[in-house]
N, C-alpha and C. Protein backbone atom coordinates (compact mmCIF):
# COMPACT_ATOMS: atom_id res chain seq x y z
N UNK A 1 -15.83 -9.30 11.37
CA UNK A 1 -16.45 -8.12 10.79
C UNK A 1 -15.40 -6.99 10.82
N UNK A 2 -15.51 -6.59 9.83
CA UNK A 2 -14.32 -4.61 9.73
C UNK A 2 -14.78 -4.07 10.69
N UNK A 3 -13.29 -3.72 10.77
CA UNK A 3 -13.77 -2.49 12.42
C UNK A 3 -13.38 -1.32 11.95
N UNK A 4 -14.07 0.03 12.41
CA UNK A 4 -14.42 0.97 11.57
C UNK A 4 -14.05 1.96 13.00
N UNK A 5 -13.23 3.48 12.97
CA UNK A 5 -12.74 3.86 13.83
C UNK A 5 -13.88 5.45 13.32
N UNK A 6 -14.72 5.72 14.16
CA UNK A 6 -15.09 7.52 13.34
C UNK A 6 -14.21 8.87 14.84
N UNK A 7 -13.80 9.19 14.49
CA UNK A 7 -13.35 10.34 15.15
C UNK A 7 -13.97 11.49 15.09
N UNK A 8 -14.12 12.58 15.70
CA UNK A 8 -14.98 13.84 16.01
C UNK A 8 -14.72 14.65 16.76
N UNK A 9 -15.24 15.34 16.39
CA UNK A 9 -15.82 16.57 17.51
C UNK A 9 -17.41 17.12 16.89
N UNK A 10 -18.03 18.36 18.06
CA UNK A 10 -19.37 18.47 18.04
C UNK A 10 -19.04 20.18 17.76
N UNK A 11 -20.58 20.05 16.95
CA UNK A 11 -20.70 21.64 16.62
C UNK A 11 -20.87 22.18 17.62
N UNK A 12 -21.74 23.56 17.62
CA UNK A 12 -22.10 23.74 18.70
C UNK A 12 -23.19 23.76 19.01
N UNK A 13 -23.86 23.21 18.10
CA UNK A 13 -25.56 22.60 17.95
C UNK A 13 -25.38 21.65 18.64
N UNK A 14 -24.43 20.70 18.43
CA UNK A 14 -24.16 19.33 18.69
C UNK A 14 -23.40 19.66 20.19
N UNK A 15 -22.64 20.13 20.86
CA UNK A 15 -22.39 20.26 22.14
C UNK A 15 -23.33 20.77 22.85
N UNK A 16 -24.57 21.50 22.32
CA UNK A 16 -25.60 21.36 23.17
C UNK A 16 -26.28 20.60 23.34
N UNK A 17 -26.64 20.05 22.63
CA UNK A 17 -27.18 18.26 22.62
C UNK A 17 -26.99 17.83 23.46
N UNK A 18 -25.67 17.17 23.19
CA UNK A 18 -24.82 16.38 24.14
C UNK A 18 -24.60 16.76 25.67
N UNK A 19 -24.19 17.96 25.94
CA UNK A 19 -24.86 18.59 27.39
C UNK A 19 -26.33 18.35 27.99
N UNK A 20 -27.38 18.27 26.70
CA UNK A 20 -28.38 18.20 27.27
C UNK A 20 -28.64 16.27 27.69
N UNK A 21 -28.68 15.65 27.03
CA UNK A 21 -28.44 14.34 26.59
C UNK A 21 -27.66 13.26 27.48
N UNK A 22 -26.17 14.28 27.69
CA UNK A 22 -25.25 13.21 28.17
C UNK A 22 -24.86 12.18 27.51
N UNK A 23 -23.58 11.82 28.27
CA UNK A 23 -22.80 10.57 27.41
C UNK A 23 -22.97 8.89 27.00
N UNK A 24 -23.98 9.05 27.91
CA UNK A 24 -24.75 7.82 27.83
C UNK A 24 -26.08 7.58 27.36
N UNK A 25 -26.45 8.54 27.17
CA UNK A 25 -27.24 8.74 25.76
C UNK A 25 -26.83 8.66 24.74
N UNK A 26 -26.08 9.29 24.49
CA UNK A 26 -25.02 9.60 23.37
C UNK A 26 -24.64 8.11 22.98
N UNK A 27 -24.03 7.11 24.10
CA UNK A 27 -23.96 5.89 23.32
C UNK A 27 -24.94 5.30 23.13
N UNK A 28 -26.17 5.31 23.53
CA UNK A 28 -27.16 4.22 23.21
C UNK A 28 -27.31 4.52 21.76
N UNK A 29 -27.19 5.93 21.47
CA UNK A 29 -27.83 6.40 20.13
C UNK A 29 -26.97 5.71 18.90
N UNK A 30 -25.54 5.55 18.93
CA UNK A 30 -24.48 4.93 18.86
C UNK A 30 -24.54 3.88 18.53
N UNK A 31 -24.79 2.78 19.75
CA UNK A 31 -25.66 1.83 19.43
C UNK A 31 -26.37 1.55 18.31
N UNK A 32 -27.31 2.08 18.29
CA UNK A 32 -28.77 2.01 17.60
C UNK A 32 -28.27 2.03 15.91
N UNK A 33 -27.31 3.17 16.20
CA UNK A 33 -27.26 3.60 14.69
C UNK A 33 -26.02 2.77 14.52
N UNK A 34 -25.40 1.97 14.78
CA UNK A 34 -24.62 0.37 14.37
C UNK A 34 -25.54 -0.50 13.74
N UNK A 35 -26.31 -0.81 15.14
CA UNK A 35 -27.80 -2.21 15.05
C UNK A 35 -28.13 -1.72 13.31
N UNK A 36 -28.35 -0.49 13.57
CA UNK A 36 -29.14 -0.45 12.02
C UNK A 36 -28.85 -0.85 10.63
N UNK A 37 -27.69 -0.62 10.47
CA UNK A 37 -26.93 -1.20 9.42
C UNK A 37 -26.11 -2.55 9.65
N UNK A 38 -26.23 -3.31 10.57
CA UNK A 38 -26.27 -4.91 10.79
C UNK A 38 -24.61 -4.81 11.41
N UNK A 39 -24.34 -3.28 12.13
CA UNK A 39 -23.33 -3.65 13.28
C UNK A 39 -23.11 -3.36 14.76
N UNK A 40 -22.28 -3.36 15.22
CA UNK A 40 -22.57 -3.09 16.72
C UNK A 40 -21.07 -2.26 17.11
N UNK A 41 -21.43 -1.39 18.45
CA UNK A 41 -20.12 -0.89 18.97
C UNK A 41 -19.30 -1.26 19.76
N UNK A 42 -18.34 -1.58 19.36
CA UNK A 42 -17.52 -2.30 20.00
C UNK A 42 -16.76 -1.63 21.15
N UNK A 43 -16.42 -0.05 20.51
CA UNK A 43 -15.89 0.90 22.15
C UNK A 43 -16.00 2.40 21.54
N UNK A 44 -16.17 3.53 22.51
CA UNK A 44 -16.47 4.50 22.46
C UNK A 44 -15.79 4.97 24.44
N UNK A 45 -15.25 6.21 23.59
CA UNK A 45 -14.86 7.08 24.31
C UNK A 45 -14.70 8.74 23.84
N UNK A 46 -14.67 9.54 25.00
CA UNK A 46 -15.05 10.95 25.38
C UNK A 46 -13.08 11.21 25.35
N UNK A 47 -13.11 12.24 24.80
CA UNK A 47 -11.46 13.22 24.87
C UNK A 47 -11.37 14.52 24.89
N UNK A 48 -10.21 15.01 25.55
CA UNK A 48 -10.31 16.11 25.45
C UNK A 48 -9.31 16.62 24.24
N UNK A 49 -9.33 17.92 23.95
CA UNK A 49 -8.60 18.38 22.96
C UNK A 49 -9.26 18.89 21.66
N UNK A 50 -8.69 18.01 20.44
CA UNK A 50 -8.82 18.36 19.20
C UNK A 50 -10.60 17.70 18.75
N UNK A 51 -10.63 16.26 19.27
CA UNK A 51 -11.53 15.44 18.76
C UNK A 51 -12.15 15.13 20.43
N UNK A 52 -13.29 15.19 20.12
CA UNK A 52 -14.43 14.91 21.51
C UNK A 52 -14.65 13.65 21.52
N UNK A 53 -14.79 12.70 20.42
CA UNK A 53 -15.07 11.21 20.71
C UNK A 53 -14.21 10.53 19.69
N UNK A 54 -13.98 8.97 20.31
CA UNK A 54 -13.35 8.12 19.53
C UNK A 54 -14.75 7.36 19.70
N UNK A 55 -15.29 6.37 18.60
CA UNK A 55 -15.85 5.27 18.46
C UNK A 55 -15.17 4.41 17.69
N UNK A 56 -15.60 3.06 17.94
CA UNK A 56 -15.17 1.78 17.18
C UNK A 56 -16.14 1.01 16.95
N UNK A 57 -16.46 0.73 15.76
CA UNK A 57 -17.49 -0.34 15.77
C UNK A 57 -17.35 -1.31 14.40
N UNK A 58 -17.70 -2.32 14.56
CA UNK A 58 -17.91 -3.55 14.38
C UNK A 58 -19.39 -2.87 12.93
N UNK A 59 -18.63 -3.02 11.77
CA UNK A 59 -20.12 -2.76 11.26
C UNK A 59 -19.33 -3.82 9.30
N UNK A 60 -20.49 -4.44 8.77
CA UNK A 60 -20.61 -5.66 7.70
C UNK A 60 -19.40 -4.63 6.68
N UNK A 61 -19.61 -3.71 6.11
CA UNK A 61 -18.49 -3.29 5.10
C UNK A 61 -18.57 -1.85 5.22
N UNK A 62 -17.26 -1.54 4.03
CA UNK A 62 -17.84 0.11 3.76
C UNK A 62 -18.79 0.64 3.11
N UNK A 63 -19.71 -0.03 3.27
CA UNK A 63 -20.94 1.02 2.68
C UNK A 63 -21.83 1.41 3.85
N UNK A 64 -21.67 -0.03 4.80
CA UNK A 64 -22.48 1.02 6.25
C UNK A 64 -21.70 1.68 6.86
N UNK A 65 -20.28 1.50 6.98
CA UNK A 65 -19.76 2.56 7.70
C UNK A 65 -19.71 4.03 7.48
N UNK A 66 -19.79 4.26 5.67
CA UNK A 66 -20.04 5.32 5.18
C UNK A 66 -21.13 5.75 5.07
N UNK A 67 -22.40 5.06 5.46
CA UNK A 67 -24.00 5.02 5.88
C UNK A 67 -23.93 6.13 7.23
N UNK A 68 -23.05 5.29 8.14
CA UNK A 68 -22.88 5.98 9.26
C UNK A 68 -22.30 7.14 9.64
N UNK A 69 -21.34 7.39 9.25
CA UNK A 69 -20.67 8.43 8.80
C UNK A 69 -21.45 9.16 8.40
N UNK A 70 -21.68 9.55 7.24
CA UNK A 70 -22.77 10.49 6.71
C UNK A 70 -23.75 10.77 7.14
N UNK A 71 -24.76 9.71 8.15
CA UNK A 71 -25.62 10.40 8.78
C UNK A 71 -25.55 11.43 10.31
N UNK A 72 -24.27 10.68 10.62
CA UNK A 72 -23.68 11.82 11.81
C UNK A 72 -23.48 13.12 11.49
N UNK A 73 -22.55 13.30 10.16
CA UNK A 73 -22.11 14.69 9.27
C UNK A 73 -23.23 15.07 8.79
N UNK A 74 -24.29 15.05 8.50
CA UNK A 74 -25.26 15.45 7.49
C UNK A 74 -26.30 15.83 8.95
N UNK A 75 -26.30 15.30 9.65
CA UNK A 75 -27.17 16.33 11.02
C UNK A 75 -26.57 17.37 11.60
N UNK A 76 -25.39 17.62 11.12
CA UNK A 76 -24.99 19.53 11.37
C UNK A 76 -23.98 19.29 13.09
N UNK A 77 -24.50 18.20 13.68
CA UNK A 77 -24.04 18.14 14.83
C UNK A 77 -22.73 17.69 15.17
N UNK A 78 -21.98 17.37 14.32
CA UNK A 78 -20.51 16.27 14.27
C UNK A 78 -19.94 16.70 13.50
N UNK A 79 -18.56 17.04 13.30
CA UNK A 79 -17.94 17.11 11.84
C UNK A 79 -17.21 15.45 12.62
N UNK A 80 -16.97 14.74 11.56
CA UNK A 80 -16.25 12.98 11.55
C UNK A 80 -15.51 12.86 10.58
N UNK A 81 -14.32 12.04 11.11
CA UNK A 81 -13.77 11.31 9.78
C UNK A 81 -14.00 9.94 10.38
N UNK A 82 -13.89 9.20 9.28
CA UNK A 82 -13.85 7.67 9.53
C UNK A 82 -12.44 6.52 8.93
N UNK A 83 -11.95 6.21 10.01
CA UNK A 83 -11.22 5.11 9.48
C UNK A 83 -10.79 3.61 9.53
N UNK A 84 -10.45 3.32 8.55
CA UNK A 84 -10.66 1.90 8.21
C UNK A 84 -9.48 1.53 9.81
N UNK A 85 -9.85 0.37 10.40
CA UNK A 85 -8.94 -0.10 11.17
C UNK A 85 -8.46 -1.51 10.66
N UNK A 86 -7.33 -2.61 10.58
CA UNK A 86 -6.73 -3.71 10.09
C UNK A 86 -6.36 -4.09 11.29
N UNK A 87 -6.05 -5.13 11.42
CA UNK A 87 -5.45 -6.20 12.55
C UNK A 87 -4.24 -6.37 11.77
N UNK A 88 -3.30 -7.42 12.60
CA UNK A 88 -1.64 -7.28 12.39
C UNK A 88 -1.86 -8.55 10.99
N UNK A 89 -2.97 -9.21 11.06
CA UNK A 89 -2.68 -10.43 9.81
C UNK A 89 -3.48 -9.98 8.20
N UNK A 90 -4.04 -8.99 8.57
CA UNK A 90 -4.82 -8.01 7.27
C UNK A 90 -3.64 -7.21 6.89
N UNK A 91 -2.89 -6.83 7.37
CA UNK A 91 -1.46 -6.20 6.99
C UNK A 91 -0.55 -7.23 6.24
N UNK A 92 -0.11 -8.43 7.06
CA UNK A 92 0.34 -9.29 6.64
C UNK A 92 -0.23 -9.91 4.96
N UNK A 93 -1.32 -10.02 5.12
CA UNK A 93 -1.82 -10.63 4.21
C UNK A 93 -1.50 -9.41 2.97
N UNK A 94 -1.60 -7.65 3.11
CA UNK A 94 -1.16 -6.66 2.19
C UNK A 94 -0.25 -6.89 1.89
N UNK A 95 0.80 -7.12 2.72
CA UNK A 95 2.22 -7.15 2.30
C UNK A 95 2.49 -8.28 1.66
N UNK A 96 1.79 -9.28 1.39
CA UNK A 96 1.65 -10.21 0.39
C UNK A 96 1.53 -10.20 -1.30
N UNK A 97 0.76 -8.80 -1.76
CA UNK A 97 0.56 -8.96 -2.29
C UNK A 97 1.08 -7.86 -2.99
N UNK A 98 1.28 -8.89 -4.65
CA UNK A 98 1.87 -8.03 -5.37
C UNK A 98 1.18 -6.55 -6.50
N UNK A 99 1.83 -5.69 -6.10
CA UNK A 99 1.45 -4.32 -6.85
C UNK A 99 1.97 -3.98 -7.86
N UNK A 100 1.78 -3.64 -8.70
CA UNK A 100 2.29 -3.11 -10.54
C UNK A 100 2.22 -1.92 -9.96
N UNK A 101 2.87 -0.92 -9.39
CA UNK A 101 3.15 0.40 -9.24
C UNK A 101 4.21 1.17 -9.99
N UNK A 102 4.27 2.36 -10.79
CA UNK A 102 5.51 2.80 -11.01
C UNK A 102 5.29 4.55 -10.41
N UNK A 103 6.71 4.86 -9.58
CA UNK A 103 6.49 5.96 -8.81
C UNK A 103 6.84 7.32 -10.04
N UNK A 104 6.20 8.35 -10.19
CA UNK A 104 5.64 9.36 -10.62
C UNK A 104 7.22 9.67 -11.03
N UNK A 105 7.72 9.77 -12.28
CA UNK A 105 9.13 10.53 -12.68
C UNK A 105 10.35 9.04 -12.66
N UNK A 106 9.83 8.05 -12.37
CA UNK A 106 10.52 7.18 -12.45
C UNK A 106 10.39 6.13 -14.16
C-alpha cells in the first residue's frame, strides 16, 4: 500500500484541542480517520519547531490520502501538507522509464 507522509502544525483552535485531548488521543483519532478510508497508521510523531506532527500512513491511493488531508485542513485546526513517500525500488523502477521531455528554451 502507498505510504503517505502529512506534516503540520496546529492553529490555535487546534493547539487547544490538543492540550485539552492529548497526544494519544490525538492518535487514536488518526487512527480512525486512516481505518476510514481503508488505511492504517503506520507512525506518528510530536516535534518541535516549524511542524508539530509528522504522520505516516499506509492508506489504498491518492484519493484517500487527499480525503485525509482535506479533512484535517478544512476543520480550521491543522494547516498540512501531504507527501507522497517511494521506497528505493519505486525510484528504481522511475528511473526506468522513458520521458519525452524538452527543457523550456532548448
Amino acid at each position: 500500500m502507498p505510504k503517505f507522509m502529512i506534516v503540520g502544525s496546529y492553529t490555535n483552535e487546534g493547539a487547544k484541542g490538543f492540550a485539552k485531548e492529548g497526544g494519544t488521543a490525538r492518535r487514536e483519532a488518526v487512527v480512525k480517520a486512516a481505518a476510514s478510508v481503508g488505511g492504517k497508521l503506520d507512525a506518528m510523531y510530536y516535534a518541535f519547531g516549524e511542524n508539530d506532527f509528522y504522520v505516516v500512513l499506509d492508506l489504498p491511493d491518492a484519493a484517500a490520502a487527499t480525503a485525509v488531508s482535506l479533512a484535517a485542513n478544512v476543520s480550521g485546526a491543522v494547516h498540512s501538507r501531504t507527501v507522497v513517500l517511494m521506497t528505493p525500488e519505486e525510484v528504481d523502477a522511475a528511473l526506468k522509464k522513458h520521458v519525452r521531455y524538452r527543457a523550456p528554451g532548448a
